[in-house]
C-alpha atoms as a PDB file:
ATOM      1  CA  UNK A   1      93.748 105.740  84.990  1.00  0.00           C
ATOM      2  CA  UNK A   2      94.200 105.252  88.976  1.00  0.00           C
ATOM      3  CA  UNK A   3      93.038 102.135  89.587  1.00  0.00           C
ATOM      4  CA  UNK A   4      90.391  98.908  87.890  1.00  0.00           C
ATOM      5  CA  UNK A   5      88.524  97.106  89.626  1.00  0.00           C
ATOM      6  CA  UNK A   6      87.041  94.255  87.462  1.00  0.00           C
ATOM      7  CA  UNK A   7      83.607  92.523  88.590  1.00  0.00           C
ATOM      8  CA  UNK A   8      80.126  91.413  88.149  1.00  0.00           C
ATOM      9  CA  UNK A   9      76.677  92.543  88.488  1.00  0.00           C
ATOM     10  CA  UNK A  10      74.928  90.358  90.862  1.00  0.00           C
ATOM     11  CA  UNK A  11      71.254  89.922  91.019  1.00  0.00           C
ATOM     12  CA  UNK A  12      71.469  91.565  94.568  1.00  0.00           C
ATOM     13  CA  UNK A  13      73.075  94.707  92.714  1.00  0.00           C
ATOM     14  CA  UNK A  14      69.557  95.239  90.597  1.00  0.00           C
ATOM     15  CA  UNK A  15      65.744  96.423  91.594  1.00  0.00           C
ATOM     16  CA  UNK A  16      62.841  94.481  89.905  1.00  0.00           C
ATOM     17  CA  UNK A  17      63.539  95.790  86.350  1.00  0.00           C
ATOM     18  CA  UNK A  18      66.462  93.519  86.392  1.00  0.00           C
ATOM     19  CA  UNK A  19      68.482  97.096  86.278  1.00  0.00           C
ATOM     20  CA  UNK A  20      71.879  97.970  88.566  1.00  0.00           C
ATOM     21  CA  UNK A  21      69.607  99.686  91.574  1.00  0.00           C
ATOM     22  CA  UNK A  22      71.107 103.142  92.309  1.00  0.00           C
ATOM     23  CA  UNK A  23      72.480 102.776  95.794  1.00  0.00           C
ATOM     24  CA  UNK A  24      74.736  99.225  94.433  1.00  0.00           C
ATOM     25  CA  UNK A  25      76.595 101.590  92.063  1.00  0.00           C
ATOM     26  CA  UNK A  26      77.907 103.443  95.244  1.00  0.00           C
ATOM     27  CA  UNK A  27      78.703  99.904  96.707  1.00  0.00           C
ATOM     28  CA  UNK A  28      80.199  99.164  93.536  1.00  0.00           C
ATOM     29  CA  UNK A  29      82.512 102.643  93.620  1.00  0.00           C
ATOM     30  CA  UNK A  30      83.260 101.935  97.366  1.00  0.00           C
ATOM     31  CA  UNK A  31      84.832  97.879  96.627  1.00  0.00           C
ATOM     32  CA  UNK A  32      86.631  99.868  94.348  1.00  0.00           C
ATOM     33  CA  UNK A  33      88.006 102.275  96.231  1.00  0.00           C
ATOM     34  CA  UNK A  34      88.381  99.626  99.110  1.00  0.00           C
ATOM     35  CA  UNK A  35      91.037  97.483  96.915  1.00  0.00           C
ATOM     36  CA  UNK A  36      92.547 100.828  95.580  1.00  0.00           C
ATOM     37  CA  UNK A  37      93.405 101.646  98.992  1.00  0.00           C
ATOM     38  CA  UNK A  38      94.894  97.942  99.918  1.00  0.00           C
ATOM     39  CA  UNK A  39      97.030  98.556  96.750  1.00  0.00           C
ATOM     40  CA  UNK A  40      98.603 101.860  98.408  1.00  0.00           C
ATOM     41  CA  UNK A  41      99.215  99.993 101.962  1.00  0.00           C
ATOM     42  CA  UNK A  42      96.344 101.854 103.572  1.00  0.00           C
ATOM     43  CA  UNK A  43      93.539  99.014 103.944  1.00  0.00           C
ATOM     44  CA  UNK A  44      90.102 100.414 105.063  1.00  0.00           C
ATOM     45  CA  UNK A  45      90.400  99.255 108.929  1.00  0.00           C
ATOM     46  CA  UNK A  46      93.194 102.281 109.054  1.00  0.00           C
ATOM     47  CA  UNK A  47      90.586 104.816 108.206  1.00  0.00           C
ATOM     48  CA  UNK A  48      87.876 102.767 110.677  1.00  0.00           C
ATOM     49  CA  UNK A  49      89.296 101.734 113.614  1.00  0.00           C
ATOM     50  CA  UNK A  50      93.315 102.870 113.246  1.00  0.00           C
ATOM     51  CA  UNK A  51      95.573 105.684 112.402  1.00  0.00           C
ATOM     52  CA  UNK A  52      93.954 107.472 109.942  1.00  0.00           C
ATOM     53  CA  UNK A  53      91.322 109.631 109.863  1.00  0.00           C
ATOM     54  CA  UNK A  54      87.713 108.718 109.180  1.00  0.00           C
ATOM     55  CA  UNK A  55      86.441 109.358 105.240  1.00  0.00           C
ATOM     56  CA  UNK A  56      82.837 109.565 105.443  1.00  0.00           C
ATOM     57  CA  UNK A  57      81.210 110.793 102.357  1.00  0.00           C
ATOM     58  CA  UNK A  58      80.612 114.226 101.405  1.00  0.00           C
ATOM     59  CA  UNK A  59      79.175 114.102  98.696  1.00  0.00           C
ATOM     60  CA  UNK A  60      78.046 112.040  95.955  1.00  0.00           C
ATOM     61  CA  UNK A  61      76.723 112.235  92.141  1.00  0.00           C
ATOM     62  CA  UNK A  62      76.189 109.609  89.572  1.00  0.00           C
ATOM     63  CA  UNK A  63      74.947 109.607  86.413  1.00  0.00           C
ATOM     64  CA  UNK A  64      73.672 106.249  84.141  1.00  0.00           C
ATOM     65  CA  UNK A  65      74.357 106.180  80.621  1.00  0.00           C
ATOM     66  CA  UNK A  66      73.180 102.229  79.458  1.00  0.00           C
ATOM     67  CA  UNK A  67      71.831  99.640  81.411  1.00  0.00           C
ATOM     68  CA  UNK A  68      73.637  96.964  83.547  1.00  0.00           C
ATOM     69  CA  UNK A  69      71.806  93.830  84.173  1.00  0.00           C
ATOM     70  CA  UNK A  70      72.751  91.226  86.526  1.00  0.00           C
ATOM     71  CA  UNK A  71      75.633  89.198  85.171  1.00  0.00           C
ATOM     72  CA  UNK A  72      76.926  91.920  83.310  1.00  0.00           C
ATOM     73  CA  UNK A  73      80.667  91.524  83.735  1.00  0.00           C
ATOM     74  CA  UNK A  74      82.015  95.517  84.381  1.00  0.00           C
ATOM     75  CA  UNK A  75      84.928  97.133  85.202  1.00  0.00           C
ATOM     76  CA  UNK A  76      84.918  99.878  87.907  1.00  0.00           C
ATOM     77  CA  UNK A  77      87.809 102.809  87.318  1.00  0.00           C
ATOM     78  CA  UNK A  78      88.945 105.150  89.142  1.00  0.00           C
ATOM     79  CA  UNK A  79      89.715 107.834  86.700  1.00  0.00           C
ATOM     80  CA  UNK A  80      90.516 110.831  88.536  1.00  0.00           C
ATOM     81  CA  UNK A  81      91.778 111.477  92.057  1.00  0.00           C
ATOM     82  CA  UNK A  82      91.959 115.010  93.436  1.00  0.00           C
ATOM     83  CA  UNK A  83      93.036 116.063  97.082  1.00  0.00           C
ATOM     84  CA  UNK A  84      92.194 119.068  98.598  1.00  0.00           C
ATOM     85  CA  UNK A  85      93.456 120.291 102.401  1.00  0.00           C
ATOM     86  CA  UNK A  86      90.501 117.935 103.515  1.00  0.00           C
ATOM     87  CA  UNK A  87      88.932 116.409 101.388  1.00  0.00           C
ATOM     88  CA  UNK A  88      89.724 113.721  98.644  1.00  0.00           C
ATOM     89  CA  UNK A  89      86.938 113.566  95.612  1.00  0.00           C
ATOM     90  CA  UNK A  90      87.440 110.117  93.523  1.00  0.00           C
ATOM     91  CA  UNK A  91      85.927 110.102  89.912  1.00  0.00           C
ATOM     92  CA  UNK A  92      84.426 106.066  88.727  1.00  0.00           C
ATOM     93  CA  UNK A  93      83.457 104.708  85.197  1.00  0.00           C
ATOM     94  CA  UNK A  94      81.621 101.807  84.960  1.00  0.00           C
ATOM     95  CA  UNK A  95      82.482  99.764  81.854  1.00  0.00           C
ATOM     96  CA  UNK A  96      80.244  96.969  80.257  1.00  0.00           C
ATOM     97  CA  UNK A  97      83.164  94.249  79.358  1.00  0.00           C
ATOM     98  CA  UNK A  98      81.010  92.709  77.065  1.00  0.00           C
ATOM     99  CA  UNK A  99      80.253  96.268  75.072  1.00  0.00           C
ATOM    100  CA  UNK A 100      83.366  97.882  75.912  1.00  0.00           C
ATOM    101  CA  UNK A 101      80.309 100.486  76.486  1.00  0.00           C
ATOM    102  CA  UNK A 102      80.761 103.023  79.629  1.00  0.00           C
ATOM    103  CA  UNK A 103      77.583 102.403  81.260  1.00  0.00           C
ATOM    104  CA  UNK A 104      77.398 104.960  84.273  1.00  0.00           C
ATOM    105  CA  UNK A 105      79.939 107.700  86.214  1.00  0.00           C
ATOM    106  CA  UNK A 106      80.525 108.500  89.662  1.00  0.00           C
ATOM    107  CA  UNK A 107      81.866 111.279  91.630  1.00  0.00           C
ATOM    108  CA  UNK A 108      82.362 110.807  95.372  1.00  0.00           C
ATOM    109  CA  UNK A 109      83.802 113.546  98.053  1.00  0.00           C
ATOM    110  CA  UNK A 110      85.326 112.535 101.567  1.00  0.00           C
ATOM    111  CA  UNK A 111      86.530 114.669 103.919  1.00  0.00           C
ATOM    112  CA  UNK A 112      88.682 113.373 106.762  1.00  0.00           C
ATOM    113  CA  UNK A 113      87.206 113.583 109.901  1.00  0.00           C
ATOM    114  CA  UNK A 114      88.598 113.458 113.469  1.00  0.00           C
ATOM    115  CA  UNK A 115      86.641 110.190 115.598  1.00  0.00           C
ATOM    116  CA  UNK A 116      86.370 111.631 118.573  1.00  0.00           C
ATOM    117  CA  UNK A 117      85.994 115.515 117.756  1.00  0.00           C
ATOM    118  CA  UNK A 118      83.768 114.581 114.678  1.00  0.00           C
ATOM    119  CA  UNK A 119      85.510 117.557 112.994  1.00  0.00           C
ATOM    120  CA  UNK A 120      87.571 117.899 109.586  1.00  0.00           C
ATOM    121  CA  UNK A 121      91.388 117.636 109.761  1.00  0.00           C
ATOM    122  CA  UNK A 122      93.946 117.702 107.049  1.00  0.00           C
ATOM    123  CA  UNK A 123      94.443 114.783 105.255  1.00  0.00           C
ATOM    124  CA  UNK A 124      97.812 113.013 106.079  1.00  0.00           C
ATOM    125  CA  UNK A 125     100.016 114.433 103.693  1.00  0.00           C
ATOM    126  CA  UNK A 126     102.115 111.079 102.936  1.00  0.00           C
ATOM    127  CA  UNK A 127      98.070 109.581 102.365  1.00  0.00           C
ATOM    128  CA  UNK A 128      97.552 112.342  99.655  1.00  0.00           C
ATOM    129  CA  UNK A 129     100.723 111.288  97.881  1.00  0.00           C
ATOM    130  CA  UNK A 130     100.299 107.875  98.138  1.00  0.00           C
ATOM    131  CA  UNK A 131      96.666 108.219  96.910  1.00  0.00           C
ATOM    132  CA  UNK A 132      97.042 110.571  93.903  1.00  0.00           C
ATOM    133  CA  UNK A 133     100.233 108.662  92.311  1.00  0.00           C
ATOM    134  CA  UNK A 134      99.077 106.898  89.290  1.00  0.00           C
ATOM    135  CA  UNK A 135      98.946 103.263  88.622  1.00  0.00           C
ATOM    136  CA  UNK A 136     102.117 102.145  87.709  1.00  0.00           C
END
């Protein structure tokens, strides 16, 4: 285990079902990841606006297994971090506190992309240490 990110299911995060809405589990993942990064010293206005390279999204999959409603307390994992020359793919469980059931999975690619060239670089190599050392 990488990283958890404990939180709750708002009634913004769900469509009129009363269900977690697709796209919030991808804003869900991304807090996630957002904190995971402040915990290695490389807060998301580095990869925005600073140093680092951009890490739009690639690519994205996610799969539900029970229903979250709003107020569902869950915690967000990041479970498995892989780096390749540029890219970095995160794997997320979602876990229902309450149930202790895993409720959905997520698998998100970014590549690192030069600003101004809009091209793929290599990601930092001190960044891919930093990022794939597990939670101590």
């Amino acid at each position: 285990m990488h990283f958890r990110y404990p939180t709750t299911i708002s009634l913004f995060d769900t469509d009129a079902s009363g269900l977690l809405f697709y796209g919030s589990l991808f804003r869900l993942t991304q807090s996630c990841f957002e904190a995971f990064l402040s915990t290695k010293n490389l807060p998301i206005e580095r990869w925005i606006t600073g140093d680092l390279p951009a890490l739009p999204v690639r690519k994205l999959d996610a799969e539900y297994r029970a229903p979250l409603r709003a107020g569902a307390q869950i915690e967000v994992s990041i479970t498995n971090i892989s780096t390749g020359t540029t890219s970095l793919t995160l794997t997320y469980s979602v876990v229902d506190m309450d149930t202790q059931t895993e409720c959905a999975t997520a698998t998100i690619t970014h590549v690192a992309l030069d600003r101004a060239e809009k091209k793929s670089v290599t990601l930092p190599t001190e960044v891919a240490r930093l990022i794939s050392e597990p939670a101590s």
